[in-house]
Protein backbone atom coordinates (compact mmCIF):
# COMPACT_ATOMS: atom_id res chain seq x y z
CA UNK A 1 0.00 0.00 0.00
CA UNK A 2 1.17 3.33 -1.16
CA UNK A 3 0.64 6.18 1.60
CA UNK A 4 0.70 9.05 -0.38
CA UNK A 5 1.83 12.28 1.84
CA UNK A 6 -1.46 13.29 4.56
CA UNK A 7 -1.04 16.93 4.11
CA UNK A 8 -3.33 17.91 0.35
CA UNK A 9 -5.88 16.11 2.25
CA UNK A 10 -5.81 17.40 5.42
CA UNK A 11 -8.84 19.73 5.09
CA UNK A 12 -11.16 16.42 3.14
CA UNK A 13 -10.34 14.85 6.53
CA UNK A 14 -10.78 17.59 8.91
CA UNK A 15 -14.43 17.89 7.27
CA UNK A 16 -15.31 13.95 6.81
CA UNK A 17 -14.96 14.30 10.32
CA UNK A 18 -17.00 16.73 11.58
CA UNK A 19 -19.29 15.62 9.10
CA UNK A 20 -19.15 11.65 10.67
CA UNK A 21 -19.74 12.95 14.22
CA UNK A 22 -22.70 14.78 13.48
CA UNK A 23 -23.89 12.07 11.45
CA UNK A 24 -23.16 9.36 14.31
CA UNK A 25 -24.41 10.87 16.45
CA UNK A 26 -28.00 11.81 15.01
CA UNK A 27 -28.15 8.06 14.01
CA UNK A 28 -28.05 6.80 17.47
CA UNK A 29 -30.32 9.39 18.74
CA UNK A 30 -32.67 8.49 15.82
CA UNK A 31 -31.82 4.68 17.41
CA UNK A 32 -32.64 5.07 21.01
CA UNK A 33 -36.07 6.78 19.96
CA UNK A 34 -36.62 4.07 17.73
CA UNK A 35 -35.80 1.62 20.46
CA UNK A 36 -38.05 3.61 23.23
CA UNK A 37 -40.98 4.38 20.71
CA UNK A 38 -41.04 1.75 18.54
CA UNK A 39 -39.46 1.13 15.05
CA UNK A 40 -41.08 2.69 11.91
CA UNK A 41 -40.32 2.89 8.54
CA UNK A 42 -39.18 6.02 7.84
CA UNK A 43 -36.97 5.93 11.59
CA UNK A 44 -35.31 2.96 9.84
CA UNK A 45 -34.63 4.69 6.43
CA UNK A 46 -33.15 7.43 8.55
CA UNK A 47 -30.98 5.57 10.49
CA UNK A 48 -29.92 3.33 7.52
CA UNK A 49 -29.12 6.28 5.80
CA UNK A 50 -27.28 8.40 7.94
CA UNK A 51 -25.31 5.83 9.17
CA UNK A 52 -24.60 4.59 5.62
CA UNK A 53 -23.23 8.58 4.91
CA UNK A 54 -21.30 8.31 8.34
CA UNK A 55 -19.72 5.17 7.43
CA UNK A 56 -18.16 6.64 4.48
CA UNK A 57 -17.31 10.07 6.00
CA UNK A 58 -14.95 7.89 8.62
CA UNK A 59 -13.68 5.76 5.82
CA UNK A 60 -12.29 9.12 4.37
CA UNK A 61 -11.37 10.30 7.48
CA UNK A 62 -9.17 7.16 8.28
CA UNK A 63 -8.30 5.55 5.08
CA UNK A 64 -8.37 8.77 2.23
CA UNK A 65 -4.49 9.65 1.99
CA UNK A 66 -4.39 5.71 0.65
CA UNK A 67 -4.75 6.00 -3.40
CA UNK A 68 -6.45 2.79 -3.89
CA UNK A 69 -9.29 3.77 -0.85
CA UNK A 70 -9.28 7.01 -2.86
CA UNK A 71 -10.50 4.93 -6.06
CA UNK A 72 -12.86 2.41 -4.02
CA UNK A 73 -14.66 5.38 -2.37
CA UNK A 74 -14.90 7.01 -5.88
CA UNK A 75 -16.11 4.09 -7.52
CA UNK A 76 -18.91 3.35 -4.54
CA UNK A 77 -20.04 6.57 -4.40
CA UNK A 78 -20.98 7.08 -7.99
CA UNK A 79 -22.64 3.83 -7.74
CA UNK A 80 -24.51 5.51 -4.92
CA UNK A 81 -25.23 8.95 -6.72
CA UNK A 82 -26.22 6.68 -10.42
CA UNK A 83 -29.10 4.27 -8.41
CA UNK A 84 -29.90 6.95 -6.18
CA UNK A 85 -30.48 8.89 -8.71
CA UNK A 86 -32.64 6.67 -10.79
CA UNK A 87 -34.65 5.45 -7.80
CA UNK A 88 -35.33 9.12 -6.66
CA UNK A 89 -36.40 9.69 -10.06
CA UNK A 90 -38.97 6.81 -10.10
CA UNK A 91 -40.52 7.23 -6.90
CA UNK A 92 -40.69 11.22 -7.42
CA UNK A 93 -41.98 10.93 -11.09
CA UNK A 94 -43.38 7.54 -10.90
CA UNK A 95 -46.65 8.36 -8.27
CA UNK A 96 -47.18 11.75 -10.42
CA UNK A 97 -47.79 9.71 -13.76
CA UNK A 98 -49.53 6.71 -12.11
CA UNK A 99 -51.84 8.64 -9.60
CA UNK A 100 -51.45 12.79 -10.80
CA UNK A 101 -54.92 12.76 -8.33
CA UNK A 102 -52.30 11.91 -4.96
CA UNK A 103 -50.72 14.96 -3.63
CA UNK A 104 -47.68 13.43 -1.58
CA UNK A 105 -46.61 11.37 -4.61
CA UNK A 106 -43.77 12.66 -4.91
CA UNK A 107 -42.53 12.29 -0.89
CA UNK A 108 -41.86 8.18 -1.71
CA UNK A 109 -38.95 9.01 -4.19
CA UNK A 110 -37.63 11.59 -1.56
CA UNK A 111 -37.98 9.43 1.47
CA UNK A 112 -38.04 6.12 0.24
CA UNK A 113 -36.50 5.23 -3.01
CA UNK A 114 -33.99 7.60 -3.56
CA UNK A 115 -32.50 6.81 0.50
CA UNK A 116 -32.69 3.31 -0.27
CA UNK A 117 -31.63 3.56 -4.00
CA UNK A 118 -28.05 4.86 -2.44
CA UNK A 119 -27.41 3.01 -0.05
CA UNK A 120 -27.86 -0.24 -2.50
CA UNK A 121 -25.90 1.75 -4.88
CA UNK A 122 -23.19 2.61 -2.36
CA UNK A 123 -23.07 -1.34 -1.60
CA UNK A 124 -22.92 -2.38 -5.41
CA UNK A 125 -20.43 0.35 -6.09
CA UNK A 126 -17.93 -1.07 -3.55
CA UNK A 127 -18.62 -4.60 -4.37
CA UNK A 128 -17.50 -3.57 -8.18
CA UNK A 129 -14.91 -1.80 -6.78
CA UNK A 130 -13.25 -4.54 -5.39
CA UNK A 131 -13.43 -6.74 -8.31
CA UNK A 132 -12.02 -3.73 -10.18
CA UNK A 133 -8.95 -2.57 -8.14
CA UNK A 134 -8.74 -6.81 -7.21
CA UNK A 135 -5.43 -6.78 -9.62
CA UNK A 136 -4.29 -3.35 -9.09
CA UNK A 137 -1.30 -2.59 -6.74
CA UNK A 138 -1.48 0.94 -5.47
């Protein structure tokens, strides 16, 4: 494993963190109300979530001056960003061309699909990666 020198990325790092801690820290909160309340579906989508954006903010935080990280968290984000995308895009457009009548249509691509579109893409994305960088030496 190449280290590449800490310092360019200092500031990423710096942020990711900040960033993570936030993030941690409103998905246990979400958690414990979960736990004390009861567990709903959009509770679980937001703790999924923000704990799938936390795990990646301390992955850059710990792990971003290494190239080949660099180029797995690349590739698993824009897996993330392409089937987020497209799921946001069918649950948003989807219930206003299926049932124009419904008012909150839109509210399942925003809540639901595009959430969990991410997060699956974030998974695939970092499977492929793997496979990808597999033969590459950083």
């Amino acid at each position: 494993m190449k280290v590449s020198d800490p310092q360019p990325f200092l500031l990423e790092r710096i942020s990711a963190g900040v960033i993570a801690t936030a993030l941690t820290t409103y998905g246990l909160m979400v958690l414990q109300a979960q736990i004390k309340e009861g567990f709903d579906t959009l509770g679980n989508i937001f703790i999924v979530g923000s704990a799938t954006v936390a795990i990646l903010c301390w992955w850059v935080v710990l792990f971003y001056q290494r190239e080949q990280s660099r180029r797995k968290m690349g590739l698993a984000f824009r897996g993330g960003v392409i089937v987020g995308g497209i799921s946001f895009l069918a649950g948003f457009v989807g219930p206003i061309l299926l049932t124009p009548q419904a008012n909150q249509g839109p509210l399942v691509g925003i809540f639901i699909t595009g959430p969990i579109g991410f997060i699956v893409g974030i998974i695939a994305g970092y499977i492929f990666s793997i496979f990808k960088t597999r033969g590459k030496s950083a």
